[in-house]
C-alpha atoms as a PDB file:
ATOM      1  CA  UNK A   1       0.000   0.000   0.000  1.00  0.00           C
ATOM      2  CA  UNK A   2       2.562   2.386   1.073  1.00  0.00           C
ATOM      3  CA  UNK A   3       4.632   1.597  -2.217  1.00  0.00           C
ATOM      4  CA  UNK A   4       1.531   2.642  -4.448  1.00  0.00           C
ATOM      5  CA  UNK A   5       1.242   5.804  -2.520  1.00  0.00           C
ATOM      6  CA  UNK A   6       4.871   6.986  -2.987  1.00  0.00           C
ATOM      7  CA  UNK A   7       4.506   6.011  -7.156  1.00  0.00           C
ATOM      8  CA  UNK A   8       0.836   7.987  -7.203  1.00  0.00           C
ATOM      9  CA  UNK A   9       2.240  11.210  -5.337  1.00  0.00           C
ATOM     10  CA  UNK A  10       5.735  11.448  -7.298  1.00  0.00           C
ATOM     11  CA  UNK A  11       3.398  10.733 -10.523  1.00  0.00           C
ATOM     12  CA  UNK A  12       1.297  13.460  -9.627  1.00  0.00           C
ATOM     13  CA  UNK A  13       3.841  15.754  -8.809  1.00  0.00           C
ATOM     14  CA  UNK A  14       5.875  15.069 -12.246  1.00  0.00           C
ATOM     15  CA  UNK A  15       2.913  15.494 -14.559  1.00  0.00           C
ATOM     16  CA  UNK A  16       2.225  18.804 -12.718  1.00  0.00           C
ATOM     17  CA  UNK A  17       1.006  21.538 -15.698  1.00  0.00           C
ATOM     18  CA  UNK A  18       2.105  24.267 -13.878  1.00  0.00           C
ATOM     19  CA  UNK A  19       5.333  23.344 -11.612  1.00  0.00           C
ATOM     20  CA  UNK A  20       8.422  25.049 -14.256  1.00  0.00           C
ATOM     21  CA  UNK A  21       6.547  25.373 -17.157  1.00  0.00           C
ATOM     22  CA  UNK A  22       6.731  28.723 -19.211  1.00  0.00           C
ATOM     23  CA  UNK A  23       3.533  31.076 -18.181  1.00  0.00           C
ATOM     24  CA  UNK A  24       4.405  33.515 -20.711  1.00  0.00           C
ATOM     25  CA  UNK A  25       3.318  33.927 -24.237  1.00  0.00           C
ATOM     26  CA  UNK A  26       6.009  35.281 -26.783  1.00  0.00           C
ATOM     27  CA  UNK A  27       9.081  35.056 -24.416  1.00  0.00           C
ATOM     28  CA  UNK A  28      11.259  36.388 -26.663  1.00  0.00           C
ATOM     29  CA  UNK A  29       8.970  39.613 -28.066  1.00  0.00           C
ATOM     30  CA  UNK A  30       8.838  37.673 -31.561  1.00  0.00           C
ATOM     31  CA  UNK A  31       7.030  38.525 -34.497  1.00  0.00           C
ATOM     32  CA  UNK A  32       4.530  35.087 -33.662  1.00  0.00           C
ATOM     33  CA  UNK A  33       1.427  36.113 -36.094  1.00  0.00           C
ATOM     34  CA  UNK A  34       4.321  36.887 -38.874  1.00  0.00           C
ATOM     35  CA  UNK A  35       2.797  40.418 -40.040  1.00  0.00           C
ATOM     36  CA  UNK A  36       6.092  42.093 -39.475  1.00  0.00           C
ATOM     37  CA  UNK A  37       5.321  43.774 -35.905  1.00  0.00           C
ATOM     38  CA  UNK A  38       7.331  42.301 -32.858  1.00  0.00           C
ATOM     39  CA  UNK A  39       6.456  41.821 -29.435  1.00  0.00           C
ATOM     40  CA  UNK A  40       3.180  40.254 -30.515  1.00  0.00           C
ATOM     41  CA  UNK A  41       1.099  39.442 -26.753  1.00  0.00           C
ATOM     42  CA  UNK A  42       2.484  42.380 -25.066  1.00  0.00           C
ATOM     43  CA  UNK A  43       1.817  45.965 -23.999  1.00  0.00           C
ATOM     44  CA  UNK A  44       4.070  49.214 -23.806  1.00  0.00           C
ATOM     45  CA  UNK A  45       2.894  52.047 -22.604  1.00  0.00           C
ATOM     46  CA  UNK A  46       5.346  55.906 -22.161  1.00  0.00           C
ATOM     47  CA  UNK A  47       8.689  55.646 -23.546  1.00  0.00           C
ATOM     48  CA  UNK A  48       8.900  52.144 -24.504  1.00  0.00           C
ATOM     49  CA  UNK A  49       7.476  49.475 -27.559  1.00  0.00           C
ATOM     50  CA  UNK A  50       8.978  46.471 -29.356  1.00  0.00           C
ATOM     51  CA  UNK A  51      11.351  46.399 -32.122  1.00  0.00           C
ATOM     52  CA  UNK A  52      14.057  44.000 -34.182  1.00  0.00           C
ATOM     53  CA  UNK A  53      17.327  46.722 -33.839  1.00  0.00           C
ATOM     54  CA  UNK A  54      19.647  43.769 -33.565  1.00  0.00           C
ATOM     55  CA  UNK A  55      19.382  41.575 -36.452  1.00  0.00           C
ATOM     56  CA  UNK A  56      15.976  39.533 -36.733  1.00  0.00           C
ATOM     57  CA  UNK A  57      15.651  39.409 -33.165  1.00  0.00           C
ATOM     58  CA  UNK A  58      12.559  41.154 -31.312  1.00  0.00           C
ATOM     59  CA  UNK A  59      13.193  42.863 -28.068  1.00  0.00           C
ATOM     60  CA  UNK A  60      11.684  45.661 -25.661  1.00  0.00           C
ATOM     61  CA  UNK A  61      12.952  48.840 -25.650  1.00  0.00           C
ATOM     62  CA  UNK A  62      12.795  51.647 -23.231  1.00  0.00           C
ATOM     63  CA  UNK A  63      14.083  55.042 -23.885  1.00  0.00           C
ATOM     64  CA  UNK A  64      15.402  56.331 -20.935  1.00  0.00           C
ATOM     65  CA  UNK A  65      17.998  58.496 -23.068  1.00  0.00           C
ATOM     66  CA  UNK A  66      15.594  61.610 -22.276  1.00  0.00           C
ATOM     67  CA  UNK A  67      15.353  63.644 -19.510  1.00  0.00           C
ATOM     68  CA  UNK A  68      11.877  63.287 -18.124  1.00  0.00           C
ATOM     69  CA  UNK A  69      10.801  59.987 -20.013  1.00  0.00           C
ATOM     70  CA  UNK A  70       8.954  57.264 -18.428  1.00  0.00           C
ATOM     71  CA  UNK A  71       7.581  54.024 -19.643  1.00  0.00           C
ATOM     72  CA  UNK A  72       7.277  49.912 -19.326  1.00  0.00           C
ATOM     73  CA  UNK A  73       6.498  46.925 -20.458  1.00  0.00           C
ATOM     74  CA  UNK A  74       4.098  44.545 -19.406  1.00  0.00           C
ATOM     75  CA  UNK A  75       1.930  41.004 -20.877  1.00  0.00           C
ATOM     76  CA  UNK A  76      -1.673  41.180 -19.909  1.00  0.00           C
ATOM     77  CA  UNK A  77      -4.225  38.553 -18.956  1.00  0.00           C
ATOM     78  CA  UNK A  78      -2.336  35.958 -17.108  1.00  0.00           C
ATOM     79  CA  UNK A  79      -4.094  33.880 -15.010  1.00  0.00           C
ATOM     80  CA  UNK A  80      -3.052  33.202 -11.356  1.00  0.00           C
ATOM     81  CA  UNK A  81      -3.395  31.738  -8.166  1.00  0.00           C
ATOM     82  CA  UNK A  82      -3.290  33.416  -4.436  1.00  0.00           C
ATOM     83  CA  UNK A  83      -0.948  31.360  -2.332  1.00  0.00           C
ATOM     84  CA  UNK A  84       1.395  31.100  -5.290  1.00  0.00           C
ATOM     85  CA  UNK A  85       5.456  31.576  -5.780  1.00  0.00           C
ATOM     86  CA  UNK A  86       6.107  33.353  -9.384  1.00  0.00           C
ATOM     87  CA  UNK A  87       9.438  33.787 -10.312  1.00  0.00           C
ATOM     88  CA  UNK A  88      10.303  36.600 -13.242  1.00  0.00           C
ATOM     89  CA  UNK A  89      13.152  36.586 -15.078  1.00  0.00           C
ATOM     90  CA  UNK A  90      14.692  39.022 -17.531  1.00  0.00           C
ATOM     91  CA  UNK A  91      17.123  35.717 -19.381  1.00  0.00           C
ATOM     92  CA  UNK A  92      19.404  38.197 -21.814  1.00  0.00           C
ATOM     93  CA  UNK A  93      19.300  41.976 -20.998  1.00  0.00           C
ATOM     94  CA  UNK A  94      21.218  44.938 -22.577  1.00  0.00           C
ATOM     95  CA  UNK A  95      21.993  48.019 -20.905  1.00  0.00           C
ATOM     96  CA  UNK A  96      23.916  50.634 -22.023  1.00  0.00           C
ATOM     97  CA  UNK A  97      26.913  52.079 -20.840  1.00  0.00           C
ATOM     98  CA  UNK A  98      25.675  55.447 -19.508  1.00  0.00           C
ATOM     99  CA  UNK A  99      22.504  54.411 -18.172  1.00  0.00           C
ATOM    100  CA  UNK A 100      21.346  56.248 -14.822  1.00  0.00           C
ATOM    101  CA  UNK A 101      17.400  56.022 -14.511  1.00  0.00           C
ATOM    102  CA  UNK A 102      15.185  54.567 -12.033  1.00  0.00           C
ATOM    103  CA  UNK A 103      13.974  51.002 -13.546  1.00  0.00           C
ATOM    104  CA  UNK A 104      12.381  48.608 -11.729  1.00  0.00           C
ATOM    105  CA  UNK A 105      10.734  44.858 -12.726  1.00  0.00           C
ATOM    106  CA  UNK A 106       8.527  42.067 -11.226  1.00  0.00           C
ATOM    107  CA  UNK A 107       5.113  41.145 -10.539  1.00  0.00           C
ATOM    108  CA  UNK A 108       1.571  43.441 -10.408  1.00  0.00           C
ATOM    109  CA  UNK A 109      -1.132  41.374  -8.625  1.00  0.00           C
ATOM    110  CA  UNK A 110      -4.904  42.049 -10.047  1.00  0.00           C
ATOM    111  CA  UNK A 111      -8.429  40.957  -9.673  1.00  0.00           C
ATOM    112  CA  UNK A 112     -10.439  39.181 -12.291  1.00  0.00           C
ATOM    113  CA  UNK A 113     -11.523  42.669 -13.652  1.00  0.00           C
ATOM    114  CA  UNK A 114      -7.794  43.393 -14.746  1.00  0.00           C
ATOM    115  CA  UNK A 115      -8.034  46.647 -13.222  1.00  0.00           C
ATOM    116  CA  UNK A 116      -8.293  46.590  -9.824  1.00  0.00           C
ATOM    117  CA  UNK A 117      -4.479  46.127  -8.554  1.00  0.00           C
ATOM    118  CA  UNK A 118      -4.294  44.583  -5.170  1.00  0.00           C
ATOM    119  CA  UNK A 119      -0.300  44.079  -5.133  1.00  0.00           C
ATOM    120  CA  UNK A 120       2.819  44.142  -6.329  1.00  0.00           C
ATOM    121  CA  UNK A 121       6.395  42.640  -5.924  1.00  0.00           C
ATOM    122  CA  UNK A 122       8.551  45.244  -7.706  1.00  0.00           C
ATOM    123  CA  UNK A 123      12.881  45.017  -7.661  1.00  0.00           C
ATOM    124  CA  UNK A 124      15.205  47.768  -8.785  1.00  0.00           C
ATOM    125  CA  UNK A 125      17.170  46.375 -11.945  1.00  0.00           C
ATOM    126  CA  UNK A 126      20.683  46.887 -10.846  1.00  0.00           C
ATOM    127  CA  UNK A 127      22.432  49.318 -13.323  1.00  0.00           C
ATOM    128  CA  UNK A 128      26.101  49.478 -11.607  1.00  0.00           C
ATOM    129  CA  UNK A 129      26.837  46.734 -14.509  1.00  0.00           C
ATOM    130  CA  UNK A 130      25.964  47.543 -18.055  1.00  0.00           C
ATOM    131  CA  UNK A 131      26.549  45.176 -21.401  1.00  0.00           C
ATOM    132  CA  UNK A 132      24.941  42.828 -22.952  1.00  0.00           C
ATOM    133  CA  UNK A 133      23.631  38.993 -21.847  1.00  0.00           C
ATOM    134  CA  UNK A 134      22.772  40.402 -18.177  1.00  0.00           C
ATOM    135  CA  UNK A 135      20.257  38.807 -16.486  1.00  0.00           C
ATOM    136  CA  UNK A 136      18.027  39.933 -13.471  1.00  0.00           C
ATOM    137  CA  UNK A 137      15.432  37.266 -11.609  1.00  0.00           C
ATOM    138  CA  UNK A 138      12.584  38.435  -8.601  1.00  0.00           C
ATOM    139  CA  UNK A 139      10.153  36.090  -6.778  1.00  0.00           C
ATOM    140  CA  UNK A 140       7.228  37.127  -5.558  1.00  0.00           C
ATOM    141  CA  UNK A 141       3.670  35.031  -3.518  1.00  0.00           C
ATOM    142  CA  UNK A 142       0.429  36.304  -4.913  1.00  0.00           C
ATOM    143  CA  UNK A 143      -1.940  37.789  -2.132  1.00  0.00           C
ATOM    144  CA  UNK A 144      -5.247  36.790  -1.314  1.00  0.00           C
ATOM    145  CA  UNK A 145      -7.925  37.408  -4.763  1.00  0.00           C
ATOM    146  CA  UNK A 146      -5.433  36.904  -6.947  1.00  0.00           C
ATOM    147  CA  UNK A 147      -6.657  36.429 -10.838  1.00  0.00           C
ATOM    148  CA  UNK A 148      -4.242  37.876 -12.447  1.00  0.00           C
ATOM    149  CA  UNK A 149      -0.618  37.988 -12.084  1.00  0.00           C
ATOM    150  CA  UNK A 150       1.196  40.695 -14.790  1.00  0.00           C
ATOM    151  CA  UNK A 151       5.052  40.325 -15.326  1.00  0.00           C
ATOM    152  CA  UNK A 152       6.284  44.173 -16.106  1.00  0.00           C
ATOM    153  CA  UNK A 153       9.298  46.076 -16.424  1.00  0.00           C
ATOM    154  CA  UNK A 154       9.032  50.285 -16.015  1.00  0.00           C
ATOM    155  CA  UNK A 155      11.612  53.097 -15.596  1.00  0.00           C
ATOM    156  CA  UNK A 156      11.085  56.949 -14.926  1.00  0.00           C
ATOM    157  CA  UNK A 157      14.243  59.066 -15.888  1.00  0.00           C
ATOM    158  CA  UNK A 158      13.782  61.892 -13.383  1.00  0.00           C
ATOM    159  CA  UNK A 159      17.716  61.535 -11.997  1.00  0.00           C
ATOM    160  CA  UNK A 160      19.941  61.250 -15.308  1.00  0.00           C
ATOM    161  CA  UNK A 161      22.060  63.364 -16.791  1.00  0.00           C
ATOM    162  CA  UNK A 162      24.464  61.631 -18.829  1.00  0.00           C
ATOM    163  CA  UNK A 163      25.098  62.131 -22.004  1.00  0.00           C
ATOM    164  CA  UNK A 164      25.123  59.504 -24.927  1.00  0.00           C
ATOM    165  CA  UNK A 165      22.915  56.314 -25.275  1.00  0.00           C
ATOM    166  CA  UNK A 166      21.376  55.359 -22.019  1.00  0.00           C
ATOM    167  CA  UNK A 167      18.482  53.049 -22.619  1.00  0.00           C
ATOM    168  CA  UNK A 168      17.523  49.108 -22.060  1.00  0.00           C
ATOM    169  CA  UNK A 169      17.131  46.652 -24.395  1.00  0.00           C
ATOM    170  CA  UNK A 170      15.124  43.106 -23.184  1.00  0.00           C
ATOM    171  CA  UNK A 171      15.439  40.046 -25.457  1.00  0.00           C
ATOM    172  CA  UNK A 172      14.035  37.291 -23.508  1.00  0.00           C
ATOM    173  CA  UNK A 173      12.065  36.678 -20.068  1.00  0.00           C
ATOM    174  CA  UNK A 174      10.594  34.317 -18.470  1.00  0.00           C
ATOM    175  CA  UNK A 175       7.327  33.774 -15.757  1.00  0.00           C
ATOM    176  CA  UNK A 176       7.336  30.362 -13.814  1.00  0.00           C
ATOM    177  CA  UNK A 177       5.645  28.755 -10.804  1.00  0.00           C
ATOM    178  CA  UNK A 178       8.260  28.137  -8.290  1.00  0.00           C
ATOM    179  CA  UNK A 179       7.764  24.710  -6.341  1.00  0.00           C
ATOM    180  CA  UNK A 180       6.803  24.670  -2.985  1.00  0.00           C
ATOM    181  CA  UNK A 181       9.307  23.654  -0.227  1.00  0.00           C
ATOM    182  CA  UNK A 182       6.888  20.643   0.866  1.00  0.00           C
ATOM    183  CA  UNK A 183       7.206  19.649  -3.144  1.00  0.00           C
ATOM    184  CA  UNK A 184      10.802  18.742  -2.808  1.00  0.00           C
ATOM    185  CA  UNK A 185      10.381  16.972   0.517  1.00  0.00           C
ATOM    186  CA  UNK A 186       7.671  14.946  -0.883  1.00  0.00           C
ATOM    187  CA  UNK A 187       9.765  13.959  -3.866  1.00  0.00           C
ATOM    188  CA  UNK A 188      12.870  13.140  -1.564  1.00  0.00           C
ATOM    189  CA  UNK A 189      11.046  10.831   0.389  1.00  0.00           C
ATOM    190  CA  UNK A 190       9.507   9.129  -2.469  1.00  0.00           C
ATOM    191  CA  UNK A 191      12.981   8.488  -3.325  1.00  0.00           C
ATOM    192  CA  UNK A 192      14.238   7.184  -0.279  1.00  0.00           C
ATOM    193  CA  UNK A 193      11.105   5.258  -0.099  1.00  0.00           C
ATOM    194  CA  UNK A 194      12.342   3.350  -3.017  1.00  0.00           C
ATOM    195  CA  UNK A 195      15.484   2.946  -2.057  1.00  0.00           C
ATOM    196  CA  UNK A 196      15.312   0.835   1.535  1.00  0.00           C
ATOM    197  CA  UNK A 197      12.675  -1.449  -0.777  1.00  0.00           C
ATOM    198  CA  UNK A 198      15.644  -2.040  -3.611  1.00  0.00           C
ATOM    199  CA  UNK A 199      17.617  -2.794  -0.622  1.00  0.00           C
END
């Protein structure tokens, strides 16, 4: 009895739809629908939109090169679950060498109307390093009425005053479900489990 147990809950557990898999649609702010826009799924709003500067690849960009500009990125209508650990990652970042504004990334929490925000788990993206390939990674639990979970990334350029290109440049992210601590305890004693029976 105890054998079948251990085999249903690791099963379980393993087939999980949700546990690591990729939330987002259009990770990489490609041209999916092919009618030569990028950053098809997504939403800009200020200073900021989708383009292909680099080659054929589709990216956000944020202007932060002028004094006074503001804007973000951000994929509406995902649905999620109160209780939950999200993790967002910005995967290949490009910031450029005399960037100096405020930008921030993570997690807005909403209601099933969209509209009415009840949270947010928001990081300043480090700037002291600048180049290309950089990668930046928050975690965040949805509150209580969670429906919607919306992975953005903003900036407000109230501080700079450098001179030269200053702006961001976002190839690829990434939303996931990080497991619960009881997950990995569950799945190590499934495994020991099995090993005092092979013994």
């Amino acid at each position: 009895m105890y054998k079948s147990a251990s085999v249903i809950v690791l099963a379980a557990l393993v087939a999980s739809p949700v546990m690591g898999q990729e939330l987002l649609f259009n990770p990489g702010f490609e041209d999916v629908d092919t009618d030569g826009s990028v950053g098809d799924g997504w939403s800009s709003f200020g200073a900021a939109g989708f383009n292909a500067f680099f080659g054929p690849n589709g990216h956000a960009s944020l202007f932060s090169d002028t004094p006074g500009n503001f804007g973000g990125v951000f994929q509406p209508g995902l649905s999620g679950s109160a209780g939950t650990e999200y993790q967002f990652d910005l995967v290949d970042v490009r910031l450029e060498d005399n960037i100096d504004a405020d930008y921030r990334f993570g997690l807005e929490y909403y209601l099933a109307d969209e509209s009415t925000k009840i949270g947010e788990t928001i990081a300043p993206m480090p700037l002291d390093i600048t180049g290309d390939g950089l990668s930046f990674s928050v975690t965040g639990i949805a509150p209580a009425g969670t429906a919607i979970v919306r992975p953005i990334v903003l900036f407000d350029n109230v501080i700079s005053t450098a001179d030269g290109q200053e702006n961001a440049f976002i190839f690829e992210v990434s939303l996931t479900v990080v497991p619960a601590p009881a997950t990995g305890l569950v799945m190590l004693g499934a495994g020991l489990a099995a090993a005092r029976r092979r013994r």
